[in-house]
C-alpha atoms as a PDB file:
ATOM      1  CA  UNK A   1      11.480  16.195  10.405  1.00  0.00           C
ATOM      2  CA  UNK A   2      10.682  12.846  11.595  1.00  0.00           C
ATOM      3  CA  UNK A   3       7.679  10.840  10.275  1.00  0.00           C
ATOM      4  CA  UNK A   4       4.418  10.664  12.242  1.00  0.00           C
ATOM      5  CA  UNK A   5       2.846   7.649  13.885  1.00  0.00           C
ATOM      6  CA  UNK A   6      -0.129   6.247  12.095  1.00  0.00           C
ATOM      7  CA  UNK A   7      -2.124   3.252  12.486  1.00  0.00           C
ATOM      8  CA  UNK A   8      -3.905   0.509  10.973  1.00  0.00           C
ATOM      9  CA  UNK A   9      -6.152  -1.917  12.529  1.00  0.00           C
ATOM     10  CA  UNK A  10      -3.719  -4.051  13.671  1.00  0.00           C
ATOM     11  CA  UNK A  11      -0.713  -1.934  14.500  1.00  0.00           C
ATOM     12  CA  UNK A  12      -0.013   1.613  15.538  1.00  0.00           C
ATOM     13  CA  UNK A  13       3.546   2.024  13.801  1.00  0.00           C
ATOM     14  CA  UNK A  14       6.316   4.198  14.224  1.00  0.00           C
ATOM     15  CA  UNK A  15       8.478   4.404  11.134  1.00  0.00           C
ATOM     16  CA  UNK A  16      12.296   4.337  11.313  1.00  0.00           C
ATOM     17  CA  UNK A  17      14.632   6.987  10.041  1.00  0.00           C
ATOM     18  CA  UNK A  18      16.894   4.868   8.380  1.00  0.00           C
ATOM     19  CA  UNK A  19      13.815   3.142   6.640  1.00  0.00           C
ATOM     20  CA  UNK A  20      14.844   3.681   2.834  1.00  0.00           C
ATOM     21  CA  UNK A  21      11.958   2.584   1.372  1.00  0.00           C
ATOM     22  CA  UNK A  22       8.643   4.431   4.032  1.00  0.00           C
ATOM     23  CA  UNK A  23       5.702   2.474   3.363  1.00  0.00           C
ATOM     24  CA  UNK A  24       4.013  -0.156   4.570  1.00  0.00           C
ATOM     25  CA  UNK A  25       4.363  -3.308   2.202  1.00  0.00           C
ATOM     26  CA  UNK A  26       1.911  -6.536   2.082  1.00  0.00           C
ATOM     27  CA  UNK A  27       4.073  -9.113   3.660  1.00  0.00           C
ATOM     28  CA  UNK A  28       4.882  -8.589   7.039  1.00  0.00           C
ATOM     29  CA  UNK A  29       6.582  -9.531  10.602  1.00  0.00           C
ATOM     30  CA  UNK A  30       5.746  -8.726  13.923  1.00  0.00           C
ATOM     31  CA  UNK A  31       8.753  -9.200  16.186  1.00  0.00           C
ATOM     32  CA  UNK A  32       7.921  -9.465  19.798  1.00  0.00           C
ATOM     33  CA  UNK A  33      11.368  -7.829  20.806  1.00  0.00           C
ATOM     34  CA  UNK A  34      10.978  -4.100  21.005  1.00  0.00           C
ATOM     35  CA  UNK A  35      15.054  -3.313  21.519  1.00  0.00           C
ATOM     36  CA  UNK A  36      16.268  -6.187  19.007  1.00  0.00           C
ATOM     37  CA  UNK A  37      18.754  -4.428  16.684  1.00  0.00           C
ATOM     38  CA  UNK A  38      17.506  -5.452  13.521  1.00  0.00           C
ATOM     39  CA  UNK A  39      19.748  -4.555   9.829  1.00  0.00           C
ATOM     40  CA  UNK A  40      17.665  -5.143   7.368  1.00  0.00           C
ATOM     41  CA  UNK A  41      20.734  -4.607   4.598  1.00  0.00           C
ATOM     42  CA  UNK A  42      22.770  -7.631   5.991  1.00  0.00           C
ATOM     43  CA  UNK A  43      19.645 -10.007   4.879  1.00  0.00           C
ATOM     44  CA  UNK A  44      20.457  -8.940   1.086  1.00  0.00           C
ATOM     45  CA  UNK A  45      16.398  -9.226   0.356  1.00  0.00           C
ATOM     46  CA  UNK A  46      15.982  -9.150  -3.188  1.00  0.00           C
ATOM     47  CA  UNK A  47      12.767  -6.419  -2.821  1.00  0.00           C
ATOM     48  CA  UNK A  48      11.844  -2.944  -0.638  1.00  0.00           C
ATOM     49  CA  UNK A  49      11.592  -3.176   3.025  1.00  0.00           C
ATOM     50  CA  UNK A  50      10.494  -1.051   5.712  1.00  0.00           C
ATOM     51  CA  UNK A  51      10.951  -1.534   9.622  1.00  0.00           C
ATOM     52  CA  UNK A  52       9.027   0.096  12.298  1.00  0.00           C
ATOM     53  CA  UNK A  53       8.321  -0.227  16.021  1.00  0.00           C
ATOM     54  CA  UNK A  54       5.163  -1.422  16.798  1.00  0.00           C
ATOM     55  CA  UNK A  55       2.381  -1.401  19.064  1.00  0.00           C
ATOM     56  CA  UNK A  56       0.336  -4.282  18.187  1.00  0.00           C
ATOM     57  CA  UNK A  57      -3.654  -3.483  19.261  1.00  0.00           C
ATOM     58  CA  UNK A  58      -4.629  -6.936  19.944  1.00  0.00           C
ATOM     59  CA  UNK A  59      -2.393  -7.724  22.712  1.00  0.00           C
ATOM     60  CA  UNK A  60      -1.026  -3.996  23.909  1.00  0.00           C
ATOM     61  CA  UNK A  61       2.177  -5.370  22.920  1.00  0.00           C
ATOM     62  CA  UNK A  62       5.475  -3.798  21.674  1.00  0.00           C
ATOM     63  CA  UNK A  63       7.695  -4.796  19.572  1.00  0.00           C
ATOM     64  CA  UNK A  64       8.980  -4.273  15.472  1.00  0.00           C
ATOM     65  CA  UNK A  65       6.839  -4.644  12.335  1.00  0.00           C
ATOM     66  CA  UNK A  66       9.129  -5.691   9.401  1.00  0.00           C
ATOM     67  CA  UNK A  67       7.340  -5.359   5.889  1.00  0.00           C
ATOM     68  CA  UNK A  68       8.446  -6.777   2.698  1.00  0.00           C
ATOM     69  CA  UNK A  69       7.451  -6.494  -1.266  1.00  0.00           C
ATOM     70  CA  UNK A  70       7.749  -9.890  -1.408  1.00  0.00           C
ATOM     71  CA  UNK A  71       7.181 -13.304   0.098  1.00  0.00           C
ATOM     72  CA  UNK A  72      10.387 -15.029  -0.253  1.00  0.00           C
ATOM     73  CA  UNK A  73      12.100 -12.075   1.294  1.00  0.00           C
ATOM     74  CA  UNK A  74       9.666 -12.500   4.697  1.00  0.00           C
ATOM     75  CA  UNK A  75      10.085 -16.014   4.417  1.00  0.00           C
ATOM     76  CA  UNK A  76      14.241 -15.209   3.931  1.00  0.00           C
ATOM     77  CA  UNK A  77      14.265 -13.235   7.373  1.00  0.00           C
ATOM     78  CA  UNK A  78      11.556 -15.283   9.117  1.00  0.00           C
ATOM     79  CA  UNK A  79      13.769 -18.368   8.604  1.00  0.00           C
ATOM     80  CA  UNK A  80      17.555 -16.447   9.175  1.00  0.00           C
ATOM     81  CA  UNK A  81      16.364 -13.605  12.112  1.00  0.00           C
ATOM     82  CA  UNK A  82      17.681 -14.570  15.723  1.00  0.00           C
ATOM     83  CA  UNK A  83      17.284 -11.678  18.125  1.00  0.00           C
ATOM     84  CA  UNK A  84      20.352 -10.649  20.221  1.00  0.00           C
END
């Protein structure tokens, strides 16, 4: 059965189902591009991940949250991600 939604304060979030690691982590990414395929394997990060689409509260908009165990691996896809 698929995960429920839940929310934070900044984010209602929708985990993946190929999320191997499902919780949210400190460090973390809002992408502004709801359909952007992203693979979070082909980054090699060196620590847990988790991807999830995303409703950000602020601004009503949609797009992915990316969260990372550790900085250098959201500074890693911050600096390599281009969306399709």
């Amino acid at each position: 059965m698929a995960q429920q939604a839940f929310s934070t304060h900044l984010y209602t979030l929708y985990p993946s189902p190929h999320n191997q690691h499902r919780e949210l982590f400190a460090h973390q990414v809002f992408v502004p591009h709801p359909y952007a395929l992203i693979d979070l394997p082909s980054f090699a990060l060196a620590g847990r991940c988790s991807l999830f689409a995303a409703h950000r509260k602020a601004d009503n908009k949609m797009g992915q949250l990316v969260s990372f165990e550790l900085e250098a691996d959201r500074t890693r896809f911050e600096r390599d991600f281009a969306p399709d």
